[in-house]
Protein backbone atom coordinates (compact mmCIF):
# COMPACT_ATOMS: atom_id res chain seq x y z
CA UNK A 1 140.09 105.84 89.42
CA UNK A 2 141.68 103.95 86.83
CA UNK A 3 139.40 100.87 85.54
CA UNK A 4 140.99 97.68 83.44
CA UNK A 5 140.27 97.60 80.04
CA UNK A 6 138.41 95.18 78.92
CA UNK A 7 140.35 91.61 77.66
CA UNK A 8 139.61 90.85 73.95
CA UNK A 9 140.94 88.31 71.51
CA UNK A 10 143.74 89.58 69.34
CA UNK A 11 143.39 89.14 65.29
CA UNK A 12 145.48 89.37 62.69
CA UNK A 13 144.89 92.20 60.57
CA UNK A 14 145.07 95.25 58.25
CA UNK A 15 144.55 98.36 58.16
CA UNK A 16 142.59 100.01 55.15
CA UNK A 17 142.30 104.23 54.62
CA UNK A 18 138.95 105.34 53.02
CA UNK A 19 139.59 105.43 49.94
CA UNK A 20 138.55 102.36 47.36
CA UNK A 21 142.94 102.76 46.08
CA UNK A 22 144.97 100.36 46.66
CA UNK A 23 147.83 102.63 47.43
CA UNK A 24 145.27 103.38 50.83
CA UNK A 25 146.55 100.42 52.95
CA UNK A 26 148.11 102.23 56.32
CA UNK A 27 149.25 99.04 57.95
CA UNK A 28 149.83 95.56 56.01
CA UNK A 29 149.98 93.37 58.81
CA UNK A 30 149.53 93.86 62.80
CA UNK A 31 147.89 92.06 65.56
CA UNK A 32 144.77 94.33 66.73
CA UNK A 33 142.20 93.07 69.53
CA UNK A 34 139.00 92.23 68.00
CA UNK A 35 136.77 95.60 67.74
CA UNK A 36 133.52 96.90 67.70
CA UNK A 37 131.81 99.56 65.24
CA UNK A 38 132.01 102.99 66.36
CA UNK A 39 135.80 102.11 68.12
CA UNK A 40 138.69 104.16 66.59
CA UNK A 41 142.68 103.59 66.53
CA UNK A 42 144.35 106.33 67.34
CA UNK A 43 147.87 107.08 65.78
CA UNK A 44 150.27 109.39 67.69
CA UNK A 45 152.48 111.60 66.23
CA UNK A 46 151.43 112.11 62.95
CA UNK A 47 152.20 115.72 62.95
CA UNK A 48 150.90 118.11 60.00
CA UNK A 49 149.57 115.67 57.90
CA UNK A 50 146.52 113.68 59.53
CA UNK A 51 144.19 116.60 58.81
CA UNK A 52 145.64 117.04 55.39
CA UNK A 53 145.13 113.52 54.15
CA UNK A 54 141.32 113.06 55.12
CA UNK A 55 139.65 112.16 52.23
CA UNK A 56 135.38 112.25 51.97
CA UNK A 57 135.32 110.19 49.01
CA UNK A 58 133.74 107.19 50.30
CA UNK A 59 131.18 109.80 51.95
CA UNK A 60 132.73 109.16 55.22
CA UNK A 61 132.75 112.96 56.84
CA UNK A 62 135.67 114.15 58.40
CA UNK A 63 136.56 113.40 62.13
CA UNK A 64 135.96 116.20 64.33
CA UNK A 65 138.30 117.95 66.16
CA UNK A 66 139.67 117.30 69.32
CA UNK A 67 141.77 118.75 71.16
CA UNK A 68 144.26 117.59 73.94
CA UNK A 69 146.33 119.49 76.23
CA UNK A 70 149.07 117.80 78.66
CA UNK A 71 150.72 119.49 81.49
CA UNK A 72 154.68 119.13 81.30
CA UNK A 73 155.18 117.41 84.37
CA UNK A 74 159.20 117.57 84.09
């Protein structure tokens, strides 16, 4: 059963990699709804590189892996 996600105030934000570099900003500017520790974004499509550019610098481990498998429904 599908359930309706929950209505939040939208902000103004950015988004920051892990890093302490300046070169680390993913998104500039975007409108995001107002979140909670512990919530993720998720990016699709980012192919062969979103494993390849984790970074544990800040000590933040890696995300584990998950994996997702969709039936073609064509």
């Amino acid at each position: 059963t599908p359930q309706e996600l929950e209505q939040r105030a939208n902000c103004k934000s950015r988004v920051w990699g892990q890093t302490c570099c300046s070169e680390d900003m993913i998104e500039e500017e975007c409108v995001l709804p107002d979140m909670e520790d512990g919530e993720f974004i998720q990016w699709l499509n980012m192919g062969a590189y979103c494993k390849g550019l984790a970074s544990t610098f800040t000590i933040v481990p890696h995300p584990a892996d998950k994996y997702v498998f969709v039936q073609d429904q064509r």
